[in-house]
Every structure is written in structure tokens, then in C-alpha cells.
Protein backbone atom coordinates (compact mmCIF):
# COMPACT_ATOMS: atom_id res chain seq x y z
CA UNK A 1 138.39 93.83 22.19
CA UNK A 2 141.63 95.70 20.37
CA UNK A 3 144.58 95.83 21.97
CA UNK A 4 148.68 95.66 21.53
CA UNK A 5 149.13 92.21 20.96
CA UNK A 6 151.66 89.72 22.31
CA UNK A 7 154.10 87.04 20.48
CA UNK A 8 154.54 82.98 21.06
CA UNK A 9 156.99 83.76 24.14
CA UNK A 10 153.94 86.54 25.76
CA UNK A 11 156.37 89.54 24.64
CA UNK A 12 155.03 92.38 23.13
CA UNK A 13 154.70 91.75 19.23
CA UNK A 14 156.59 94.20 17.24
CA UNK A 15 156.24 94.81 13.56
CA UNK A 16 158.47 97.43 11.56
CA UNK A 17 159.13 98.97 15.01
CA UNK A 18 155.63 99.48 15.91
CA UNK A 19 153.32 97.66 18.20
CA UNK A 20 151.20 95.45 16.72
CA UNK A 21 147.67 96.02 17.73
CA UNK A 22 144.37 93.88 17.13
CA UNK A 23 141.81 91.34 18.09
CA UNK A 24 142.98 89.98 21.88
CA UNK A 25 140.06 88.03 22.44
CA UNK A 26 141.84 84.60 21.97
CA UNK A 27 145.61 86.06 23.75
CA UNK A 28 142.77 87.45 27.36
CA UNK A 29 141.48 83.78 27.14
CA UNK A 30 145.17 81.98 26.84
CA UNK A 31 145.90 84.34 29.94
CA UNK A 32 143.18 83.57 31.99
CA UNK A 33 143.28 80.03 30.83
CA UNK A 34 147.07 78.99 31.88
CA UNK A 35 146.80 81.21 34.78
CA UNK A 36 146.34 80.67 38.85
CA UNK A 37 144.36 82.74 40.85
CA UNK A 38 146.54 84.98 42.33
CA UNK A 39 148.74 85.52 39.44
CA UNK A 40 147.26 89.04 38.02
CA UNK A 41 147.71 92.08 41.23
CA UNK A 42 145.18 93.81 39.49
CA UNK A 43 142.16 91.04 39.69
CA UNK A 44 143.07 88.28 42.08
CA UNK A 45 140.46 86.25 41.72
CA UNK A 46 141.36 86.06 37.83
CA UNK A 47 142.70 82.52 36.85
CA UNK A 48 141.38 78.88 35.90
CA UNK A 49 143.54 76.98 37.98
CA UNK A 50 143.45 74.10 35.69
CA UNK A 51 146.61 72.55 36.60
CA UNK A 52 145.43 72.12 39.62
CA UNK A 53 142.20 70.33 38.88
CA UNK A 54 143.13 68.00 36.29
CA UNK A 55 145.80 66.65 38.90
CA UNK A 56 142.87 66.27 41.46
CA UNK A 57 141.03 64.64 38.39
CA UNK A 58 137.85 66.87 38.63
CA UNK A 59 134.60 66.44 36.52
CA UNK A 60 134.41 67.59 33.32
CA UNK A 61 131.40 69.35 34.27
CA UNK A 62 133.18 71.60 37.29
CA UNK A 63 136.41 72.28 34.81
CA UNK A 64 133.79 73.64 31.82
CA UNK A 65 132.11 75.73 34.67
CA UNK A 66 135.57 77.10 35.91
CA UNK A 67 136.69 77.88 32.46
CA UNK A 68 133.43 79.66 31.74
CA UNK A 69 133.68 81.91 35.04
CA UNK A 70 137.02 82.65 34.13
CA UNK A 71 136.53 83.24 30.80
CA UNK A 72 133.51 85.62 31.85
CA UNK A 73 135.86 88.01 33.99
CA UNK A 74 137.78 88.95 31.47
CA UNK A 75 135.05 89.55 28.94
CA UNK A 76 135.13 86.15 26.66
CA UNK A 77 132.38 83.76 26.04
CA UNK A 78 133.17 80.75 25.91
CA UNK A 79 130.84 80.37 23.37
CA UNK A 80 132.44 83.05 21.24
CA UNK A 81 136.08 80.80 21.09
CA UNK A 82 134.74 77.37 21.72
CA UNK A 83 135.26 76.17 17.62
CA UNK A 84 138.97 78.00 17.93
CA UNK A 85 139.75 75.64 21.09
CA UNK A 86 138.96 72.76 19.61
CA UNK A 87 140.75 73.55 16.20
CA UNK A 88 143.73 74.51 18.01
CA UNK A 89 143.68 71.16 20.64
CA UNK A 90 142.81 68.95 17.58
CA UNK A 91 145.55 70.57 15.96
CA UNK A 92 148.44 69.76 18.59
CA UNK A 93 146.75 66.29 19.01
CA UNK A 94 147.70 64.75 15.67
């Protein structure tokens, strides 16, 4: 999955006037991940809600699920990003 590639702030990331292109497996899965359903016009149905279900304190079991489906419609396995996740929460946790 190549594609123009977007900055800390989600604006397009420009190099030496150029867009930067590349790998935008892990920038579709922040997306989908911080997203609501609702929030993309062109897919609807796109979005994790997650906000949402950690304040209604849902299982950990329906949250993987949900983050799996969501993950799914935009062409991520969860599989494929699972050791980046946890490098990057571990990371922010210290």
C-alpha cells in the first residue's frame, strides 16, 4: 500500500517541495483507528469507535474484534501491525 503520506498534524508531508510518498499501511490504520463511524463520506461504516467503548468499558475481546473489522476495511491485518502497536503504546507508556 504506497501512497502520499501525511505529517504528525495529518497534513500532507512535503519534502524539497514534493510529496512524500510511501508505505501508508500504519497512517490507513491510525485513520481508521482514531476515527467514528461516520467520519469518512466515502465509506461510512469506516471507523473503530473506540472512544466510545472504552467509556462504556467494553471487553477486551469485543474492542480486539472491532479493531480487527476495522482494520480489515481498509486493507490492514491486524496481524501485519500488531508488534508496531505495541512498540509504539509501550513507547508512550514509559
Amino acid at each position: 500500500m504506497t501512497g502520499i503520506l501525511m505529517d504528525a498534524d495529518n497534513d500532507l508531508k512535503i519534502e524539497r517541495h514534493t510529496l512524500k510518498v510511501g508505505s501508508r499501511k500504519m497512517q490507513d490504520a491510525y485513520m481508521v483507528l482514531s476515527a467514528n463511524q461516520g467520519d469518512f463520506k466515502e465509506d461510512p461504516l469506516a471507523g473503530a469507535n473506540l472512544i466510545r467503548m472504552i467509556r462504556r468499558c467494553e471487553s477486551r475481546e469485543k474492542i480486539r474484534k472491532t479493531v480487527e473489522i476495522s482494520l480489515e476495511r481498509v486493507g490492514v491485518k491486524f496481524d501485519d501491525i500488531k508488534t508496531q502497536v505495541d512498540i509504539l503504546i509501550n513507547k508512550n507508556s514509559l
